[in-house]
C-alpha atoms as a PDB file:
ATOM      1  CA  UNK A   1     -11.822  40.720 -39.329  1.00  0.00           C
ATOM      2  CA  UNK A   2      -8.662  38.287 -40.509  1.00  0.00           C
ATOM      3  CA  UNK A   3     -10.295  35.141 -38.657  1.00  0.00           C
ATOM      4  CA  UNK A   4     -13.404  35.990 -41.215  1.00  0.00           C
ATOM      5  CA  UNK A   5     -11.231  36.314 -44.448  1.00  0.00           C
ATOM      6  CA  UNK A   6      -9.148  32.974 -43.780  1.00  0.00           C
ATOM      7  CA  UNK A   7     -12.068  31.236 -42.944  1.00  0.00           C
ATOM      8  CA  UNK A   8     -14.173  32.313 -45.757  1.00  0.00           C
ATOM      9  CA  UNK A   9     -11.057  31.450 -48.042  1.00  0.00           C
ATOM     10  CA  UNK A  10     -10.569  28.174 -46.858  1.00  0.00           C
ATOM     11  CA  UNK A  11     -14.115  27.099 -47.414  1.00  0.00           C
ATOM     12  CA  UNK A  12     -14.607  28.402 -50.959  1.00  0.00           C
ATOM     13  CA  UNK A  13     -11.437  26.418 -51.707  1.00  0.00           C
ATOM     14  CA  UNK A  14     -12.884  23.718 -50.567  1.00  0.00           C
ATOM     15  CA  UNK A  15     -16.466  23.996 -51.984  1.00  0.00           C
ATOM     16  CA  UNK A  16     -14.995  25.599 -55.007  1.00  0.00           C
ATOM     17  CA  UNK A  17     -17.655  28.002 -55.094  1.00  0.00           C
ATOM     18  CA  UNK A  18     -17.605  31.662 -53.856  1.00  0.00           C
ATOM     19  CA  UNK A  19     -19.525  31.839 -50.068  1.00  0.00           C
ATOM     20  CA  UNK A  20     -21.490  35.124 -48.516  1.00  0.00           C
ATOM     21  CA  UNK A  21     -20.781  35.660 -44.842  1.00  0.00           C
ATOM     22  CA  UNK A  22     -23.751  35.181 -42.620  1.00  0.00           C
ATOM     23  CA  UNK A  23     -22.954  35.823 -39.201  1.00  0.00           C
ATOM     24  CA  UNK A  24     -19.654  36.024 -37.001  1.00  0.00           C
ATOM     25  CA  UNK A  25     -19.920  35.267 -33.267  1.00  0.00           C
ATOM     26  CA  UNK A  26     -17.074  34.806 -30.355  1.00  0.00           C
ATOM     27  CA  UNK A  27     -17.526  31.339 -28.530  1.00  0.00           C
ATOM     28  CA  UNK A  28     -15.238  30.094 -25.553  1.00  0.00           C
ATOM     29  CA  UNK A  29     -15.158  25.713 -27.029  1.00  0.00           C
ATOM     30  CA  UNK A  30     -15.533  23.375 -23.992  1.00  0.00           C
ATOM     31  CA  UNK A  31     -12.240  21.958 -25.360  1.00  0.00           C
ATOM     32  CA  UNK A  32      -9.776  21.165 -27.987  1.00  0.00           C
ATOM     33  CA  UNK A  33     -12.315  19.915 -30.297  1.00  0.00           C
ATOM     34  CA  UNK A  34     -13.555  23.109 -31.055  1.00  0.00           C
ATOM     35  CA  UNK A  35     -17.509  21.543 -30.420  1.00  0.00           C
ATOM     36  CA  UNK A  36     -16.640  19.077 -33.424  1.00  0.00           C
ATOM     37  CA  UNK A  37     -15.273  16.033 -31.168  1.00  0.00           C
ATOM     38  CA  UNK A  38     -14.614  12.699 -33.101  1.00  0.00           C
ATOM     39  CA  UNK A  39     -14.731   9.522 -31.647  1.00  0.00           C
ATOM     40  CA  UNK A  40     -11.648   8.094 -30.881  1.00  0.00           C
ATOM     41  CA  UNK A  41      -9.403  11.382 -30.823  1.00  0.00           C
ATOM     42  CA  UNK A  42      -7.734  12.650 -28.321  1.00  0.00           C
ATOM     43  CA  UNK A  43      -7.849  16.297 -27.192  1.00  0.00           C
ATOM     44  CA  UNK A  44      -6.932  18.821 -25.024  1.00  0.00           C
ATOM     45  CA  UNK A  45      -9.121  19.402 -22.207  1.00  0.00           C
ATOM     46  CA  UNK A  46      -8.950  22.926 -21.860  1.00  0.00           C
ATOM     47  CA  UNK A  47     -11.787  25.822 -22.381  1.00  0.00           C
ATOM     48  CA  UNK A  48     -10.557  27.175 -25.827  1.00  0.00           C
ATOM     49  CA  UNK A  49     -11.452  30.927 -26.783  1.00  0.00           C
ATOM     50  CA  UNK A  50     -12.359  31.245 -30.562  1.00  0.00           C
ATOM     51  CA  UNK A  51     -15.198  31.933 -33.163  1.00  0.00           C
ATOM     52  CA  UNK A  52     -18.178  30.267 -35.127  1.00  0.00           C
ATOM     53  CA  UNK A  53     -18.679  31.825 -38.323  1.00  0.00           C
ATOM     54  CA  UNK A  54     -21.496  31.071 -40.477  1.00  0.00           C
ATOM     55  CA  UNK A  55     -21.326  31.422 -44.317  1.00  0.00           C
ATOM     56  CA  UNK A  56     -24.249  30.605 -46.986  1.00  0.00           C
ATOM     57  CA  UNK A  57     -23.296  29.013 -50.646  1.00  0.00           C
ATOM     58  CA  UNK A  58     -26.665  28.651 -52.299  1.00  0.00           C
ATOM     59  CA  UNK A  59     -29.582  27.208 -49.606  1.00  0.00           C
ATOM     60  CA  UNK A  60     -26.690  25.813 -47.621  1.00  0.00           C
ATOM     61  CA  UNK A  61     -25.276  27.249 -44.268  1.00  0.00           C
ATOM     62  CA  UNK A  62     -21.725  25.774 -43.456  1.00  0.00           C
ATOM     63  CA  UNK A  63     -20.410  26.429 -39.763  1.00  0.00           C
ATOM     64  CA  UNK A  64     -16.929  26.896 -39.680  1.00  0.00           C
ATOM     65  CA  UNK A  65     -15.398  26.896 -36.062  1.00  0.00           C
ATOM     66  CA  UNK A  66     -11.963  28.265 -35.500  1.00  0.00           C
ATOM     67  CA  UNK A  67      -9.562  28.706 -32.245  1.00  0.00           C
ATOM     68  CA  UNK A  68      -9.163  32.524 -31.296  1.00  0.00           C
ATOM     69  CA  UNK A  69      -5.816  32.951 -33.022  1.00  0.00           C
ATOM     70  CA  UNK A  70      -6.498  31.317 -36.032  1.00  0.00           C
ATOM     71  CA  UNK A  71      -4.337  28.697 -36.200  1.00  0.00           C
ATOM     72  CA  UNK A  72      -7.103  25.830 -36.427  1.00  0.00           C
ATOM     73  CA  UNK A  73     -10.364  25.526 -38.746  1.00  0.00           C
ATOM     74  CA  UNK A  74     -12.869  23.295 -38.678  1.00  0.00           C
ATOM     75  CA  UNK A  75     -15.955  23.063 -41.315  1.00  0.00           C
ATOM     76  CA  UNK A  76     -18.512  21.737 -38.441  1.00  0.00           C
ATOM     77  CA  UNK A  77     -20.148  18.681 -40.271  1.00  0.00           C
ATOM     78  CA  UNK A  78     -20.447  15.038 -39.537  1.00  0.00           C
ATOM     79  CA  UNK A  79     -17.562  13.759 -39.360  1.00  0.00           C
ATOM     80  CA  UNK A  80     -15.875  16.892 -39.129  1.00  0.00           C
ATOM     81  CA  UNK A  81     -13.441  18.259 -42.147  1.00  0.00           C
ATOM     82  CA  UNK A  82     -10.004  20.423 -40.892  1.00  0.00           C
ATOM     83  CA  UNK A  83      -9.524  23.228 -43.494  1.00  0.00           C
ATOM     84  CA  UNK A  84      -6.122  24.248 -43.911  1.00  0.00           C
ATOM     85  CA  UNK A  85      -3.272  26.198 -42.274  1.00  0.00           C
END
C-alpha cells in the first residue's frame, strides 16, 4: 500500500534509521487531530477516515497516524511531531 511506503519513508527520515513495518490498520479519527489533539489548536470537527500504522526501529514501536488520502502524517507521541508532505 502507498499510505505504508510514505509513511514508513517519512519516519526513517526522521529517525534516520531504517524501520520494519509492524502492523497496518484502517481507523475512522474522531476529528481533525487524527487522535493526536494538542492543546490549544484548533481543528476540524469532522469524523476523518484514515490509517494507524505501526513500525518497530530496534525495541521501539512508533505509531504513525495518517488521513485516508495521505495528505497528513502524524508520528503519535507526546507532543505530537507532523512528518512531511
Amino acid at each position: 500500500m502507498m499510505i505504508e511506503y510514505q509513511a514508513e519513508q517519512l519516519l526513517e527520515s526522521y529517525l534516520h534509521q531504517r524501520v520494519e513495518l509492524v502492523s497496518c490498520r484502517h481507523v475512522v479519527w474522531n476529528n481533525g487531530a487524527l487522535g493526536c489533539p494538542e492543546p490549544g489548536k484548533c481543528t476540524t470537527m469532522a469524523l476523518v477516515p484514515g490509517y494507524e500504522i505501526l513500525f518497530r526501529c530496534g525495541d521501539e514501536i512508533f505509531s504513525i497516524h495518517t488521513n485516508e488520502h495521505g495528505s497528513h502524517f502524524i508520528l503519535a507521541t507526546t507532543p505530537p511531531v507532523h512528518l512531511g508532505r
